[in-house]
Protein backbone atom coordinates (compact mmCIF):
# COMPACT_ATOMS: atom_id res chain seq x y z
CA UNK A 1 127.80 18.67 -37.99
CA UNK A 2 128.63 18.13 -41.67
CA UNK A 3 125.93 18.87 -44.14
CA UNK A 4 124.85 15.35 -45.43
CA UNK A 5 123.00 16.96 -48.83
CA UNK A 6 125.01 17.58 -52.28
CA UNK A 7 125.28 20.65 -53.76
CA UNK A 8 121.79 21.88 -55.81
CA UNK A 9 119.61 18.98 -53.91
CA UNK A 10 115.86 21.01 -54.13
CA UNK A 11 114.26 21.75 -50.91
CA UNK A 12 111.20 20.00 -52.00
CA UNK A 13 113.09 16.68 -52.10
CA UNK A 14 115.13 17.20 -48.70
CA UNK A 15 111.72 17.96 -46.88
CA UNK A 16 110.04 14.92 -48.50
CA UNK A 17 113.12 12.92 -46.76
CA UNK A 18 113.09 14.20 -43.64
CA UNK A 19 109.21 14.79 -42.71
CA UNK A 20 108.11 11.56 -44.37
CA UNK A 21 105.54 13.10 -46.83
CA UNK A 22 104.94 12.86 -50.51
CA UNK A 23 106.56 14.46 -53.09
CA UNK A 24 103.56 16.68 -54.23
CA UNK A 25 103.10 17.06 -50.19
CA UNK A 26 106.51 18.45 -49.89
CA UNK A 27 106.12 20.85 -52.84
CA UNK A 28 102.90 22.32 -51.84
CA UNK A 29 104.09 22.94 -47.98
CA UNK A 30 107.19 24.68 -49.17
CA UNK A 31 104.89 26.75 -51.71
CA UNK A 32 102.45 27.65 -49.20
CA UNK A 33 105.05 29.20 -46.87
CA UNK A 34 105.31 26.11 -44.01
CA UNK A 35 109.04 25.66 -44.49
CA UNK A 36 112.21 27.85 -42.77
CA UNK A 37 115.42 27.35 -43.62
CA UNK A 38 118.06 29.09 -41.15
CA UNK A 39 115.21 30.99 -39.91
CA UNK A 40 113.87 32.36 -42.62
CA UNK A 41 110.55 31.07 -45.33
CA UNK A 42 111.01 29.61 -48.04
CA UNK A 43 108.67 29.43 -51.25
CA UNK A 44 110.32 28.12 -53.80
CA UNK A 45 110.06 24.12 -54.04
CA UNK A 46 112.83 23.89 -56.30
CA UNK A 47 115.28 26.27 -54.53
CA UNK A 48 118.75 24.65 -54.07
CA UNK A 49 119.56 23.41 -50.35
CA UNK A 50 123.34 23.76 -50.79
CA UNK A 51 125.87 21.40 -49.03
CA UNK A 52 127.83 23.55 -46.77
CA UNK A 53 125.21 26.25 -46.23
CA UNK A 54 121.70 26.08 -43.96
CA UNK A 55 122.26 24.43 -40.17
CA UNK A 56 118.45 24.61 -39.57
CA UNK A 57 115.32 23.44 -41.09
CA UNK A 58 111.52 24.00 -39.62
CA UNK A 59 108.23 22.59 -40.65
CA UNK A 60 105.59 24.65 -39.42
CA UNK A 61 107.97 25.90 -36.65
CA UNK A 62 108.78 21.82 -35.59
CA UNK A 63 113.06 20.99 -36.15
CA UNK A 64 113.48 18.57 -38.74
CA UNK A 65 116.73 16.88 -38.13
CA UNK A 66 119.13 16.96 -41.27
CA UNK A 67 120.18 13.40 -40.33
CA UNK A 68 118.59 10.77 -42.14
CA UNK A 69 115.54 9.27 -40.11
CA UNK A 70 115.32 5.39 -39.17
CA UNK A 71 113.06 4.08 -41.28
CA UNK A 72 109.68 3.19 -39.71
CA UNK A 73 106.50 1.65 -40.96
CA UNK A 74 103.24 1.29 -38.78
CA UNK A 75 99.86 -0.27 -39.73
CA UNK A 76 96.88 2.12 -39.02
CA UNK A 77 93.02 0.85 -38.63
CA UNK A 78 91.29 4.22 -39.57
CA UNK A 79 87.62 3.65 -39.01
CA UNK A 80 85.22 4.70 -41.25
CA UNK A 81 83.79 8.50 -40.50
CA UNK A 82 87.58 9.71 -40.29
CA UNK A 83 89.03 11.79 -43.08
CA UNK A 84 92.43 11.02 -44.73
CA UNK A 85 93.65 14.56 -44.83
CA UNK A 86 96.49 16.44 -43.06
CA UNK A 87 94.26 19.45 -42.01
CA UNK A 88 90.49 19.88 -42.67
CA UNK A 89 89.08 23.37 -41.67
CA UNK A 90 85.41 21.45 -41.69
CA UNK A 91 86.49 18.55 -39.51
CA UNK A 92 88.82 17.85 -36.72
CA UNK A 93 88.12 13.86 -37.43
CA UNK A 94 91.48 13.54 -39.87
CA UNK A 95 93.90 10.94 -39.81
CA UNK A 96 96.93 13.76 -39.72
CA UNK A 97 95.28 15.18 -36.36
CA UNK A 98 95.98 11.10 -35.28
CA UNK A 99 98.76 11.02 -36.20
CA UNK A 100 99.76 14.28 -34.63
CA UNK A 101 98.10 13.63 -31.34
CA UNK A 102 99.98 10.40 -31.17
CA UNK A 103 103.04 11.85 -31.59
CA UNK A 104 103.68 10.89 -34.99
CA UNK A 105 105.70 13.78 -36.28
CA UNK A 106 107.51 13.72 -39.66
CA UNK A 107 105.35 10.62 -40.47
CA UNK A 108 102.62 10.58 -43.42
CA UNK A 109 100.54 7.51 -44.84
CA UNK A 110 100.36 5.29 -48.08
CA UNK A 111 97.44 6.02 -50.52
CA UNK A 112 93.65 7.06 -49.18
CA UNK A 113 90.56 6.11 -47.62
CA UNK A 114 87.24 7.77 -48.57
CA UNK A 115 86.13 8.89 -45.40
CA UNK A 116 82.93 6.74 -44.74
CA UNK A 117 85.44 3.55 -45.71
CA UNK A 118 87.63 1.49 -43.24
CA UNK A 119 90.51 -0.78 -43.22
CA UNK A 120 94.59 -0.42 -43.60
CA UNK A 121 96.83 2.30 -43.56
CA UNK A 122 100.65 1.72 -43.54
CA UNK A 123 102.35 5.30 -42.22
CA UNK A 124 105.83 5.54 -42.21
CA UNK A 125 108.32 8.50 -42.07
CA UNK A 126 110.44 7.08 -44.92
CA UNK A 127 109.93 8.61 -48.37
CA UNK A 128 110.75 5.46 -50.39
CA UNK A 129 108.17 3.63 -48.94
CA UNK A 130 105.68 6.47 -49.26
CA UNK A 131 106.53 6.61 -52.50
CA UNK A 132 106.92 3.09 -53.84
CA UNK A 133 103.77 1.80 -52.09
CA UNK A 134 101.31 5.05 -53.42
CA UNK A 135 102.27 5.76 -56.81
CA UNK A 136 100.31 4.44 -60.01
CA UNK A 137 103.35 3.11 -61.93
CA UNK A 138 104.40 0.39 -59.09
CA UNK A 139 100.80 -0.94 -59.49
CA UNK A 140 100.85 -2.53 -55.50
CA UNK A 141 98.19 -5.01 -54.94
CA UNK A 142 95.17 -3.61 -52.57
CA UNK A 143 92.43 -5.69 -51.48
CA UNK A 144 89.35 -4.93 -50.51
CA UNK A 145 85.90 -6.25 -48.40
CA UNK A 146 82.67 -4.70 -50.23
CA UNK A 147 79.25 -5.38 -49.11
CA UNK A 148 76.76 -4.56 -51.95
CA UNK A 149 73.19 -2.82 -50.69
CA UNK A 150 70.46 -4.36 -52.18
CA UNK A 151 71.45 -8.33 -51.77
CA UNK A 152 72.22 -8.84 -55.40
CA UNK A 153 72.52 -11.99 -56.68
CA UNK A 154 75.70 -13.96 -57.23
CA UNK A 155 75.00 -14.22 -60.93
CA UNK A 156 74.62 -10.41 -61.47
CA UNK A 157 77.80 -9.83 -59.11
CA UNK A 158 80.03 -12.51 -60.90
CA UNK A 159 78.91 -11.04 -64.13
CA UNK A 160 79.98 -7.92 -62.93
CA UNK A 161 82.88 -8.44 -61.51
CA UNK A 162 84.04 -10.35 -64.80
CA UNK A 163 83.48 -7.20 -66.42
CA UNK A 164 85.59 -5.30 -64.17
CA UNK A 165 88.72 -7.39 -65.17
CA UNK A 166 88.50 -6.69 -68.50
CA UNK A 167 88.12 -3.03 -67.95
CA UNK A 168 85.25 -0.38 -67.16
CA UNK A 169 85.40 3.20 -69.25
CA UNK A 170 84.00 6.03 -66.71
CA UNK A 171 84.73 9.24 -67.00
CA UNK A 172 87.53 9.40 -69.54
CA UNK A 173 89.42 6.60 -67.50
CA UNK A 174 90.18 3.08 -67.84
CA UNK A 175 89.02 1.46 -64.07
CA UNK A 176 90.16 -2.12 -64.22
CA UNK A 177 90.43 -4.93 -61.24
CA UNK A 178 92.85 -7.60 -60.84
CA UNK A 179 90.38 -10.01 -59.01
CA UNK A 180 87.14 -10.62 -57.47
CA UNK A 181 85.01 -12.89 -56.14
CA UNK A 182 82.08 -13.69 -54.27
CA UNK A 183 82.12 -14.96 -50.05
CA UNK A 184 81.63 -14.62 -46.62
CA UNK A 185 78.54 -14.63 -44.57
CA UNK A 186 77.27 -12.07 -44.88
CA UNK A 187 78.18 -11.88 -48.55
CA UNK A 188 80.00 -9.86 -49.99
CA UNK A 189 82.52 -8.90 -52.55
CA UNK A 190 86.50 -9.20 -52.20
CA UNK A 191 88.12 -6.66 -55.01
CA UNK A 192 91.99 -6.72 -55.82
CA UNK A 193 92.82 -3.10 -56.92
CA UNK A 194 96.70 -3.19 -58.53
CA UNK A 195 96.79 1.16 -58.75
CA UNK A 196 93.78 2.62 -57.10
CA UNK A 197 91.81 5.85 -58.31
CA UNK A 198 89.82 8.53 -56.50
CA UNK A 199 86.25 6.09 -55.53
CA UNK A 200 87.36 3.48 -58.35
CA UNK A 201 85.56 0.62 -56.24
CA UNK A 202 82.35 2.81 -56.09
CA UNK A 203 82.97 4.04 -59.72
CA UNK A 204 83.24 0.53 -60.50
CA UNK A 205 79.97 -1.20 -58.83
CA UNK A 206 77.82 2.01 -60.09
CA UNK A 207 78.48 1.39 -63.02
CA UNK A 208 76.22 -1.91 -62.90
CA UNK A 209 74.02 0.49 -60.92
CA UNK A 210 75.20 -1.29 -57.49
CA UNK A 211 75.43 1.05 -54.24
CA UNK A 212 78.80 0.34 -52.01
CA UNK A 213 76.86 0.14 -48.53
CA UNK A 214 80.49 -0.98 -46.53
CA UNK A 215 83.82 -1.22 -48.24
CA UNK A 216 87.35 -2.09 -46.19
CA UNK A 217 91.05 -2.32 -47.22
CA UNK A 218 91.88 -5.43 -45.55
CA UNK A 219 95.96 -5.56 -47.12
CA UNK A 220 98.59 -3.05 -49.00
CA UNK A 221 100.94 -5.35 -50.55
CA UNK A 222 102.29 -7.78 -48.37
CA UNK A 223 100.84 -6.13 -45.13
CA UNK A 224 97.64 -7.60 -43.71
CA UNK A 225 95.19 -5.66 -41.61
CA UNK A 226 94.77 -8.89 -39.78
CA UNK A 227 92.91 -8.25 -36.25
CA UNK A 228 93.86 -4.73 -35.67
CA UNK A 229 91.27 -2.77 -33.73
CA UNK A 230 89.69 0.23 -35.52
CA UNK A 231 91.95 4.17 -34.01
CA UNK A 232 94.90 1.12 -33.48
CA UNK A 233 98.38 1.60 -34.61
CA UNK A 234 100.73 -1.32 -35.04
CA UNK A 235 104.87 -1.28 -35.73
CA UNK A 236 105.44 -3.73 -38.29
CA UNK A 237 107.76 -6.23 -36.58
CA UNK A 238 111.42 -6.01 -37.72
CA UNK A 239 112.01 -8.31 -40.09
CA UNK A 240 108.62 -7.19 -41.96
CA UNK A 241 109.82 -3.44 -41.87
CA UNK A 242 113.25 -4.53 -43.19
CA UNK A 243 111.79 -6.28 -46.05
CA UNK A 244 109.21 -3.62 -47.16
CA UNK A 245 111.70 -0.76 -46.79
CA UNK A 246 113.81 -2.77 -49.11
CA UNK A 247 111.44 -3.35 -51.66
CA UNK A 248 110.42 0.31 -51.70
CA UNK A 249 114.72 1.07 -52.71
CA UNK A 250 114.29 -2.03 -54.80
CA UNK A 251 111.16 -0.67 -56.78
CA UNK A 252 112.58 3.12 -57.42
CA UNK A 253 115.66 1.87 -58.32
CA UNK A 254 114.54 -0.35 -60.89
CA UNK A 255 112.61 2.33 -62.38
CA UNK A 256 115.43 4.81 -62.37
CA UNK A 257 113.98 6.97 -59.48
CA UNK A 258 116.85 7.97 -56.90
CA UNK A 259 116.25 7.44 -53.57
CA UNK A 260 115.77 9.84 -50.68
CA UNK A 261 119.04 7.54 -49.52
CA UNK A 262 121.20 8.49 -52.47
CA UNK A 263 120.00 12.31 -51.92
């Protein structure tokens, strides 16, 4: 076959392509030793995969075609209790081992759940989308269901959540929301999240010494969790898939970030 990739394209970013993982995903598999190129490891990230040279790449002994993949997006209902890592050597509960056992290879997901929260995953083996729909700088729109313990009252919640618009300092960082509001029976607390830091929501209501007793990611972007069953997986129908990959090539190009296409 002819070698798709130009001359000096790093390894890091030709493994991000074809497995479907992250950029700092990709670098810290090659570094750790999980990556064979004609046979042989490979350690270096940033070492050049030359146009013209390797025939064969392995992850972790699995054939990762040099071809670009067909872009595919899923929606993932990961109860709460399951753990959004790859590999965990304390527990065998972790959305990779899904993903894995389902036959998901090359595929990784968009952003995190703690792992006693529930709600919407999108996975998809296309590095664009992983990409456009995690990182900070593309600020996508999550929402969220939060049930306070406690009962508070709606006056002490709407106060809060006023607050948490114009901006919350906790440690060292700025933790802002885009909305809120009070509903639902049994009440509770709908939080609009536009980038999404490690426990911001709990950060956020602990702050006004509230306890999260339930929290789930109900959309990413445009994609609703709708009525998905919890352990379900979903294809996003065509049209939907079409769109979102788009936007993903839309959104790096617009901020001057080459795609995994144009690689």
């Amino acid at each position: 076959m002819t070698d798709p990739t130009p001359q000096g394209t790093k390894l890091f970013r030709i493994l991000q392509a074809q497995a479907g993982v992250s950029r700092r995903k990709a670098i810290d598999l090659v570094a750790a030793g999980e990556v064979e190129v004609d046979g042989r490891p490979v350690v270096d990230p940033f070492a050049p995969f030359a146009a013209g040279g390797p025939r064969r790449l392995t992850l972790r002994g699995h054939p990762l075609s040099l071809e670009p993949p067909e872009p595919r997006v899923y929606r993932f209902h990961k109860p709460a209790g399951m753990l959004c890592s790859h590999d965990d050597p304390f527990s065998g509960n972790t959305v990779g081992r899904i993903l894995r056992a389902e036959g998901f290879v090359g595929y990784t997901w968009v952003g995190r759940l703690d792992q006693d929260a529930a709600g919407l995953l999108l996975v998809s083996n296309d590095g664009d989308v992983i990409q456009a729909f995690t990182h900070p700088r593309y600020e996508i729109r999550k929402v969220y269901r939060v049930w306070i313990a406690g009962s508070p009252s709606d006056r002490d919640l709407e106060r809060a959540l006023a607050a948490m618009e114009q901006g919350i300092e906790d440690e060292g960082e700025t933790l802002r929301t885009l909305d809120g509001r009070v509903e639902g029976r049994p009440r509770h607390v709908v939080i609009t999240l536009g980038e999404g830091r490690k426990h911001e929501i709990k950060r956020l209501f602990a702050h006004f010494d509230f306890r999260v007793s339930r929290l789930v990611r109900v959309s990413v972007g445009p994609v609703g969790l709708g009525d998905l069953a919890p352990g379900a997986f979903e294809r996003l129908p065509l049209a939907d898939e079409v769109a979102l990959v788009a936007d993903a090539r839309r959104r790096l190009s617009e901020a001057g970030e080459l795609s995994d296409r144009e690689i």
